[in-house]
Protein backbone atom coordinates (compact mmCIF):
# COMPACT_ATOMS: atom_id res chain seq x y z
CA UNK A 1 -18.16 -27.68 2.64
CA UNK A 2 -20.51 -26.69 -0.22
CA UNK A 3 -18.41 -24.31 -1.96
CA UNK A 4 -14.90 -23.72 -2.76
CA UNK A 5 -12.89 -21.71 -0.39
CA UNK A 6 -11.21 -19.34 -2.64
CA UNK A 7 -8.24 -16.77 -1.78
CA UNK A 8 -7.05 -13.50 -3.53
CA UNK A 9 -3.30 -12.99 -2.78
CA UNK A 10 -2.12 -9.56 -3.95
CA UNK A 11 0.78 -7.86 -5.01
CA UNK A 12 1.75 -3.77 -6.31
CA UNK A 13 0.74 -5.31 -9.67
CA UNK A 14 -3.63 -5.53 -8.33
CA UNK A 15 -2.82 -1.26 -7.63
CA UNK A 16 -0.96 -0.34 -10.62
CA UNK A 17 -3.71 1.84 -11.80
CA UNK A 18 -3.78 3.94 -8.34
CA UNK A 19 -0.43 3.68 -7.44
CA UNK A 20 2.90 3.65 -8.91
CA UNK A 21 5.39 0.42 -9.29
CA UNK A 22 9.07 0.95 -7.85
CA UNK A 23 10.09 1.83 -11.44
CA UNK A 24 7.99 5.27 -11.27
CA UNK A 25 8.59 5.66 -7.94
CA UNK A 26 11.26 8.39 -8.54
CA UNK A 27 8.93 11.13 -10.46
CA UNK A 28 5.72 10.63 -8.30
CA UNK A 29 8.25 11.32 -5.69
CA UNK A 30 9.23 14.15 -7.48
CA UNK A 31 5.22 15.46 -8.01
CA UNK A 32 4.66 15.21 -4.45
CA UNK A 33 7.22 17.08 -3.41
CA UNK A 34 6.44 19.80 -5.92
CA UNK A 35 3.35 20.04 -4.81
CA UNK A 36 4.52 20.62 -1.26
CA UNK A 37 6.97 23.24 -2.40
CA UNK A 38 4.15 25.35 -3.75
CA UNK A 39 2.48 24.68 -1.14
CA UNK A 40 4.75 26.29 2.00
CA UNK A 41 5.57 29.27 0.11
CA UNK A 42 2.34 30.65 0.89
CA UNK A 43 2.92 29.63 4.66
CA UNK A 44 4.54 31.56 7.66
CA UNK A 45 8.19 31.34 8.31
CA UNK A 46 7.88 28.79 11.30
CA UNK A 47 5.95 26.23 8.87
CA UNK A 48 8.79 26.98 6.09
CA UNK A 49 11.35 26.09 8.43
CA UNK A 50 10.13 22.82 9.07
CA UNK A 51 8.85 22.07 5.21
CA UNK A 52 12.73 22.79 4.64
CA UNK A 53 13.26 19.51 6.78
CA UNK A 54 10.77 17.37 4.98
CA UNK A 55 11.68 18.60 1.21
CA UNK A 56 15.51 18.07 2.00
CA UNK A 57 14.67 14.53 2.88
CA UNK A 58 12.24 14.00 0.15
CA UNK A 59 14.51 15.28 -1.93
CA UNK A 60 17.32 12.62 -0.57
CA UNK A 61 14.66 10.08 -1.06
CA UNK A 62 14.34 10.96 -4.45
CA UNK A 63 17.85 11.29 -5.40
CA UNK A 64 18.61 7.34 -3.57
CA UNK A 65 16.02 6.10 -6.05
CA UNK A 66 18.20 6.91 -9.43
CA UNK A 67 17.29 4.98 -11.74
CA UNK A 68 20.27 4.62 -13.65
CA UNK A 69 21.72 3.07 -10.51
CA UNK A 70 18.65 0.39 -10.54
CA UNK A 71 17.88 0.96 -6.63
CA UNK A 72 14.44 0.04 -6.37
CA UNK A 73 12.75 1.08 -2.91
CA UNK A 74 13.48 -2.38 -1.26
CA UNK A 75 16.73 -2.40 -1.48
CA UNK A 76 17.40 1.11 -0.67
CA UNK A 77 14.69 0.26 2.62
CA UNK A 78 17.12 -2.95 3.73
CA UNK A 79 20.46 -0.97 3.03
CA UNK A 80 19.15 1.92 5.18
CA UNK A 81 17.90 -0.36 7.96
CA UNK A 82 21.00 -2.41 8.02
CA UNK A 83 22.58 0.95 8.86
CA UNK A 84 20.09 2.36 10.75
CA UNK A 85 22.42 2.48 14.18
CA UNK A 86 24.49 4.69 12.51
CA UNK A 87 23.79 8.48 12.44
CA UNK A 88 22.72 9.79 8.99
CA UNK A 89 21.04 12.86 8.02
CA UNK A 90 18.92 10.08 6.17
CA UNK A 91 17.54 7.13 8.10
CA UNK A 92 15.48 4.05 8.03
CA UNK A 93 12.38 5.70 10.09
CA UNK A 94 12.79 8.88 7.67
CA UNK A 95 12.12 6.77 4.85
CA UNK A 96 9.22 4.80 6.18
CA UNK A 97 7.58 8.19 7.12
CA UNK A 98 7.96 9.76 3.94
CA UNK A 99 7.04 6.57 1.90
CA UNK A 100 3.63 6.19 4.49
CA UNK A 101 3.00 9.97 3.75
CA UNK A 102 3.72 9.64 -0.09
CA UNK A 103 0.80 6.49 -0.17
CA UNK A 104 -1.46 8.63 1.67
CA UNK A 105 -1.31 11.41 -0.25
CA UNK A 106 -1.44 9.32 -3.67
CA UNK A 107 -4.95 7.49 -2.63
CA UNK A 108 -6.59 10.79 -1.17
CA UNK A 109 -9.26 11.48 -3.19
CA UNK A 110 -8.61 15.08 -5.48
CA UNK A 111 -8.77 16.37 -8.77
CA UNK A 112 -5.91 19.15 -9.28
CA UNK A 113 -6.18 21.04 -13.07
CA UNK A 114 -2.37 20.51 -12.72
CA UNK A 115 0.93 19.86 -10.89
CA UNK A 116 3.64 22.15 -11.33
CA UNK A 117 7.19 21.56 -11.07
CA UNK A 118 9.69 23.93 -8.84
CA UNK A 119 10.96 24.79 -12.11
CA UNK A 120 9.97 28.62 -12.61
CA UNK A 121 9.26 29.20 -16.29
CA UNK A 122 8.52 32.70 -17.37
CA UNK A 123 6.62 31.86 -20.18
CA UNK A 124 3.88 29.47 -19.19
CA UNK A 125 0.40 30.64 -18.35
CA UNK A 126 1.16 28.96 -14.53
CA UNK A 127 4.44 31.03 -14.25
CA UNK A 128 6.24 27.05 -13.37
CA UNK A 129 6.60 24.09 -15.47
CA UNK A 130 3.88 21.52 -15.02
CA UNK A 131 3.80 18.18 -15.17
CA UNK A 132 2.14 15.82 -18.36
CA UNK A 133 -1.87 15.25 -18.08
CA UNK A 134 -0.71 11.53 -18.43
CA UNK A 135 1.31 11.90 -15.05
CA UNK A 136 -1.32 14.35 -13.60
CA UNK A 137 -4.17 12.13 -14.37
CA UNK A 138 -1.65 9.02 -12.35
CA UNK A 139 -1.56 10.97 -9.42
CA UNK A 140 -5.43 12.03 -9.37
CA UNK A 141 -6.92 8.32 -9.83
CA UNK A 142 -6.85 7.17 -5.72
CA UNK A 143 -8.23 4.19 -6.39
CA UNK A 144 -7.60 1.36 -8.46
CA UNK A 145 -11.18 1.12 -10.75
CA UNK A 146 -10.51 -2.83 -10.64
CA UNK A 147 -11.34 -2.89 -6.65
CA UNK A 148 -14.48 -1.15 -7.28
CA UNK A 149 -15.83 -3.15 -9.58
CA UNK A 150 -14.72 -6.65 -7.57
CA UNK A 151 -16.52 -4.92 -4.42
CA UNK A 152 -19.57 -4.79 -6.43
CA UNK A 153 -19.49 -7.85 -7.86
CA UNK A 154 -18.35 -9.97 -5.27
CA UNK A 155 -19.64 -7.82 -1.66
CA UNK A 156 -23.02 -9.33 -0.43
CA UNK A 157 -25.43 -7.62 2.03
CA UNK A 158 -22.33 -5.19 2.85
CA UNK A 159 -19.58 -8.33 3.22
CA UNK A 160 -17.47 -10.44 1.69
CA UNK A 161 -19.28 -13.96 1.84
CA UNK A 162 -16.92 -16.19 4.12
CA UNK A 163 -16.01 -18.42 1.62
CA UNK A 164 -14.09 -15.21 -0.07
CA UNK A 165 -10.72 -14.00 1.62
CA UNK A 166 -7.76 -11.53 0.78
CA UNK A 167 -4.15 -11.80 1.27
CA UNK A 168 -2.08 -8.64 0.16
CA UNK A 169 1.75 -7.70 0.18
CA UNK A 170 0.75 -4.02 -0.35
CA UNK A 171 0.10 -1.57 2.60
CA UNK A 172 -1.92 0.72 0.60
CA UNK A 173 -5.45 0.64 1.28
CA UNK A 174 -7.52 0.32 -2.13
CA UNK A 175 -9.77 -2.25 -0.72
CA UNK A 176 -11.10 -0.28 2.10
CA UNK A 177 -11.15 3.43 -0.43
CA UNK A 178 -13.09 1.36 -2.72
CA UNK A 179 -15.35 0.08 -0.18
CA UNK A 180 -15.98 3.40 1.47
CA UNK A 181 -16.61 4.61 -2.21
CA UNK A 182 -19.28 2.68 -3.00
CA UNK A 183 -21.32 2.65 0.77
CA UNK A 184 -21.75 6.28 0.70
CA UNK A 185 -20.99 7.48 4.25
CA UNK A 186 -18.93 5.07 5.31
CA UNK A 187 -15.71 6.02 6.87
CA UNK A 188 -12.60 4.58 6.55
CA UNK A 189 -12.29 3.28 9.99
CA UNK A 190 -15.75 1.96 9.33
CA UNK A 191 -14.90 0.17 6.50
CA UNK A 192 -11.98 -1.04 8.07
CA UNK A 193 -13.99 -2.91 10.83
CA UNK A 194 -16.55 -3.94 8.47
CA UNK A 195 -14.18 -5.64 5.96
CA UNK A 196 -11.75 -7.43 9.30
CA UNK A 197 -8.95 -5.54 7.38
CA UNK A 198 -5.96 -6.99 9.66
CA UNK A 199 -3.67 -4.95 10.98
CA UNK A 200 -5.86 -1.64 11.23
CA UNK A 201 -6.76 0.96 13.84
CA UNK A 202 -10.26 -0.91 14.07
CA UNK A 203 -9.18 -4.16 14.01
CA UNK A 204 -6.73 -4.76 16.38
CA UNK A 205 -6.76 -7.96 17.73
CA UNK A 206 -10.35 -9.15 17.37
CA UNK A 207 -10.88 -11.37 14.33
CA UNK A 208 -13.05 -13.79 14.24
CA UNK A 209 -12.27 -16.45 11.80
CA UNK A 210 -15.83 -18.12 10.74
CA UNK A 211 -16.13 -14.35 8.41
CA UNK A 212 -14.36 -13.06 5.23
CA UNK A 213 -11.20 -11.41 6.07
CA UNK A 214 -8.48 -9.02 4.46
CA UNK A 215 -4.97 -10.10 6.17
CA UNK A 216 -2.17 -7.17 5.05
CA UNK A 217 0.97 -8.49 5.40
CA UNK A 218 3.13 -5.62 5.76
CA UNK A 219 0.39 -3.48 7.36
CA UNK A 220 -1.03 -0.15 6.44
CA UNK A 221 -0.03 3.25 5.05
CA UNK A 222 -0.86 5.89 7.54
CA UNK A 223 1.00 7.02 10.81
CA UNK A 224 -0.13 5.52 13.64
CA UNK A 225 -1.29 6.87 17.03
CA UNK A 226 -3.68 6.74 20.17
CA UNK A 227 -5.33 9.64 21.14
CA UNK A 228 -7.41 9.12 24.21
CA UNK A 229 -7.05 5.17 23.94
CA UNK A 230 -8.70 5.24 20.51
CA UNK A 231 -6.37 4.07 17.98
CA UNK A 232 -6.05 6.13 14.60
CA UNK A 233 -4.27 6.66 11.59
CA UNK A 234 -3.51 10.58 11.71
CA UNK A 235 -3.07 11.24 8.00
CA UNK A 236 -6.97 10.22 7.46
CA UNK A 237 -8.57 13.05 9.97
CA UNK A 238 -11.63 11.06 11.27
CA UNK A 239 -11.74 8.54 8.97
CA UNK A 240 -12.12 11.05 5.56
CA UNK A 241 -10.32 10.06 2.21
CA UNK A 242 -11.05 13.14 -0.19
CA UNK A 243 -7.87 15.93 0.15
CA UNK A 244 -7.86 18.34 2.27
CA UNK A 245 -4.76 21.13 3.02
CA UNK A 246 -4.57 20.30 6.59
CA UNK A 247 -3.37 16.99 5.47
CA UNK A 248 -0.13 18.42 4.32
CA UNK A 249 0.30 20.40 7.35
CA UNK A 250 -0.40 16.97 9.32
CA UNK A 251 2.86 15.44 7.59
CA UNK A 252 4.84 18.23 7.76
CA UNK A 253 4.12 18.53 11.35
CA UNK A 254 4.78 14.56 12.33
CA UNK A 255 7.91 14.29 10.80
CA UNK A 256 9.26 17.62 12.04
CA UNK A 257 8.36 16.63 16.01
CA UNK A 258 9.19 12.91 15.57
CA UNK A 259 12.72 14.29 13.83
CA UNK A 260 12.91 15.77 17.83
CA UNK A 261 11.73 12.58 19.72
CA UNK A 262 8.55 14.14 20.57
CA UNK A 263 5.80 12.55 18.78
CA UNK A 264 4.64 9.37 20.02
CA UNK A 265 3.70 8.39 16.60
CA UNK A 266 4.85 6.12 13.62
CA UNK A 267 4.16 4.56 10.34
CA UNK A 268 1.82 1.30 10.16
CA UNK A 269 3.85 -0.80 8.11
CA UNK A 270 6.95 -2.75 7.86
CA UNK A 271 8.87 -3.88 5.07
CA UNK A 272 9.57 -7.68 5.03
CA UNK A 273 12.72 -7.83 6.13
CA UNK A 274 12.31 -5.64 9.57
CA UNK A 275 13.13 -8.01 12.58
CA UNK A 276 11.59 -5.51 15.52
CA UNK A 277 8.42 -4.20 16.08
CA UNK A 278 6.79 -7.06 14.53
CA UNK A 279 4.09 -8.11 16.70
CA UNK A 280 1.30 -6.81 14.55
CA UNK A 281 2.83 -8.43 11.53
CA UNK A 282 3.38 -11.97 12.78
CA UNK A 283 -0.20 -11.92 14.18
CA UNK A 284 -0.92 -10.87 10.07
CA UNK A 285 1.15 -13.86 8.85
CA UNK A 286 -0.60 -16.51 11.61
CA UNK A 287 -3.66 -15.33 9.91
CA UNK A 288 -2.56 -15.68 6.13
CA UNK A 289 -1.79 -19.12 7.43
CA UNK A 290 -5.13 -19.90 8.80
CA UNK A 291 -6.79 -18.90 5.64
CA UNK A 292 -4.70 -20.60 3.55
CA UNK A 293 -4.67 -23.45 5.40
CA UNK A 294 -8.93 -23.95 4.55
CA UNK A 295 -8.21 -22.48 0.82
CA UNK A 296 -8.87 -24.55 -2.29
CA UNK A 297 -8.38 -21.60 -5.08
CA UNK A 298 -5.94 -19.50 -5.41
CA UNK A 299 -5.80 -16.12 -7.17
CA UNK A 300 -2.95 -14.49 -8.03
CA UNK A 301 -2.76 -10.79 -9.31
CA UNK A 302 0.31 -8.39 -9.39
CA UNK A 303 2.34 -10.54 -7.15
CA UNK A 304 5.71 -11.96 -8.55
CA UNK A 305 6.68 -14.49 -5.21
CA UNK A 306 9.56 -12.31 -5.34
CA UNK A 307 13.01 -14.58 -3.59
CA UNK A 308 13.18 -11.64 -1.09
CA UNK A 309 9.70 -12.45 0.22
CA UNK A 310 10.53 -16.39 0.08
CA UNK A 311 10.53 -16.93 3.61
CA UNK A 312 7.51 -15.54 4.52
CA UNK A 313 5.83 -16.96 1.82
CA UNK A 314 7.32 -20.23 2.66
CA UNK A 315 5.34 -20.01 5.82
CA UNK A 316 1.74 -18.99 5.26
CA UNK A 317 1.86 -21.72 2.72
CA UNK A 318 3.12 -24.31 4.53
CA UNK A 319 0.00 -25.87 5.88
CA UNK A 320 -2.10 -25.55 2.46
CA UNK A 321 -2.99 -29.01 1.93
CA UNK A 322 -6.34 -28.04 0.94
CA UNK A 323 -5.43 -26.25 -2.43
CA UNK A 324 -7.28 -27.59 -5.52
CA UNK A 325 -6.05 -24.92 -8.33
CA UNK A 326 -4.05 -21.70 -8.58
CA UNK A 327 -4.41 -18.97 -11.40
CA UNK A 328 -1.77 -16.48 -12.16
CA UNK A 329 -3.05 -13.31 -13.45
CA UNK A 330 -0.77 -11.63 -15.83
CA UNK A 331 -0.62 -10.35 -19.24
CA UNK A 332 2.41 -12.27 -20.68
CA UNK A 333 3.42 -15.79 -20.99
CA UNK A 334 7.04 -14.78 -19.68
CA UNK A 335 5.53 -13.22 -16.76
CA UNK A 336 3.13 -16.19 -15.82
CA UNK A 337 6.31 -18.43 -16.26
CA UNK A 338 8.40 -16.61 -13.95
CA UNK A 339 5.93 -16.37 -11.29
CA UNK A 340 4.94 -20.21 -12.24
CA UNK A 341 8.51 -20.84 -11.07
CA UNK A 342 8.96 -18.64 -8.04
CA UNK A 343 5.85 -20.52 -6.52
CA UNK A 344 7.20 -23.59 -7.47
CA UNK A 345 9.60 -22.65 -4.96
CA UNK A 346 6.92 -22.32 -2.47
CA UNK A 347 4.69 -25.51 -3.75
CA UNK A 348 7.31 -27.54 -5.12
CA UNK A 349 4.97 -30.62 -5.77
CA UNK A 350 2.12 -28.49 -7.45
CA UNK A 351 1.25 -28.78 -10.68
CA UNK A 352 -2.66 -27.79 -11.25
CA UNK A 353 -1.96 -23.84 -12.11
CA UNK A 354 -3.25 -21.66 -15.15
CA UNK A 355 -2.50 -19.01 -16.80
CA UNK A 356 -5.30 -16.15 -16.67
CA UNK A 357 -4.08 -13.28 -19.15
CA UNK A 358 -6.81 -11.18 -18.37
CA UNK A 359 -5.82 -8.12 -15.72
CA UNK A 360 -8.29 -5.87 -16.43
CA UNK A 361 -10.51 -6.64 -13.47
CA UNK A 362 -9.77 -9.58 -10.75
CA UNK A 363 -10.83 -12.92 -11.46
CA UNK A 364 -14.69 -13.20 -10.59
CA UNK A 365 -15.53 -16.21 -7.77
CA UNK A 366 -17.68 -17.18 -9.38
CA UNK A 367 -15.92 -17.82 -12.72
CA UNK A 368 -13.52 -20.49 -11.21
């Protein structure tokens, strides 16, 4: 081989800017249900009835994540799905709807003056309480500027060269956004097939292994569905990413007929520790193996090798012979050192890694 077969390996960390960590999970919660509680008042009584449905579990949601009791989303998911036999007004599939819908809305591209809380307050020039432009500004970035400016950088003749390949932890779906961003006109689903984003809609089952590919190992936020044998994620009507109302009526609507058994529907992820309906992600993790198997750099940004993951990142790292050198991107020394040790876990016998404080944008290719 003439060059160095180098692999990105992401964690919530790479989307920070985009998307919240679990420890602000519990008020972007809160802004998106506000804004879907403004939203239904203006509706007819049908569509209220079944917004009442979705903002009672939201609200559930929201009031499981305390943070005074420390419950990230994680552990609430594996407590829930341990349970999830037993009948509960909130359930394991509720949550992975309203999480899917929550990451949807989050990376939709819009660009609202302000969010206001259900909070009525008489004296403001809104009539409510609104959120902080800090938090306002959170919800309104969709995409994570770092991804654009790697997909420039790095994206030759409209692909990743081969020698560059991606394996993330998070189901959101920056890469593809940022993609679709800077080829004007390209679609999501477009960008999907383009990139060999694995699992999506687009690519199902065809991958073909001598090209670049991005391998997600807990699939893809969206709800999942065929209509007339073509596969597609409903949230993202033909493929579009900027906001649009209808989306919001699209949620709504889901949840309420799959709360009935009617919709044939459901989200396109799964958490780690989910033992059925795996197909899709086993096929993910035989890839991650593959391409680790050729790699000989490692980059690692926002990704902890958290002990709950261990297992499966025991296995797609169990045939990397190959490896050369790994760099940790993160900020701190005590961070580096704790993910230095969690992959030593992994690697046990591994000693070549470095410390790469810079997180501002990913490590260039070309700079290793």
């Amino acid at each position: 081989r003439l060059m160095n077969y180098i692999t990105y390996y992401l964690g919530a960390g790479a989307s920070v800017h985009a998307l919240p960590l679990y420890n602000d999970f519990q008020l972007r919660l809160e802004i998106f249900r506000d804004f879907i509680y403004h939203y239904q008042l203006e509706k007819d009584k049908e569509f209220k009835k079944k917004a009442a449905v979705y903002l009672n579990s939201l609200d559930t949601l929201i009031k499981k994540l305390n943070a005074t009791e420390t419950t990230t989303l994680d552990v609430l998911a594996s407590e829930l799905y341990e349970q999830r036999f037993i009948s509960a007004d909130f359930s394991f599939n509720k949550l992975k709807y309203l999480i899917s819908d929550f990451f949807v809305f989050e990376q939709l591209e819009k660009s609202f003056p302000v969010y206001k809380k259900q909070v009525f307050d008489s004296e403001s020039i809104e009539g409510y309480k609104t959120y902080s432009i800090a938090n306002r500004d959170k919800v309104n970035t969709s995409i994570d500027n770092r991804y654009r400016a790697f997909i420039n950088s790095e994206i030759k003749n409209g692909k990743f060269p081969s020698h560059i390949n991606i394996i993330s932890w998070n189901y959101d779906l920056q890469v593809e956004l940022a993609y679709s961003r800077m080829i004007q006109g390209v679609s999501l689903y477009l960008s999907q097939r383009e990139l060999q984003i694995f699992p999506s809609p687009e690519i199902f089952s065809e991958v073909d292994n001598t090209k670049s590919r991005i391998i997600k190992l807990n699939g893809t936020a969206g709800v999942f569905y065929t209509d007339n044998e073509r596969k597609k994620l409903e949230n993202f009507i033909d493929g579009r990413t900027s906001f649009d109302y209808s989306y919001i009526d699209f949620m709504i609507e889901i949840f309420s007929n799959n709360y009935h058994r009617i919709f044939g529907g459901y989200p396109f992820f799964t958490f780690s520790f989910e033992k059925d309906g795996r197909n899709k992600t086993n096929e993910a993790i035989a890839h991650a193996e593959e391409i680790l198997k050729n790699t000989d750099i490692l980059i690692i940004l926002g990704y902890s090798f958290h002990p709950a993951n261990r297992e499966i990142d025991t296995k797609v790292f169990e045939r990397s012979t190959k490896l050369k050198k790994v760099y940790i991107q993160t900020p701190t020394d005590t961070d580096f050192r704790k993910i230095k040790f969690n992959f030593s876990k992994i690697k046990p016998s591994f000693e070549n890694i470095e410390h790469y404080e810079f997180v501002n944008e990913f490590l260039a290719s070309n700079n290793v």
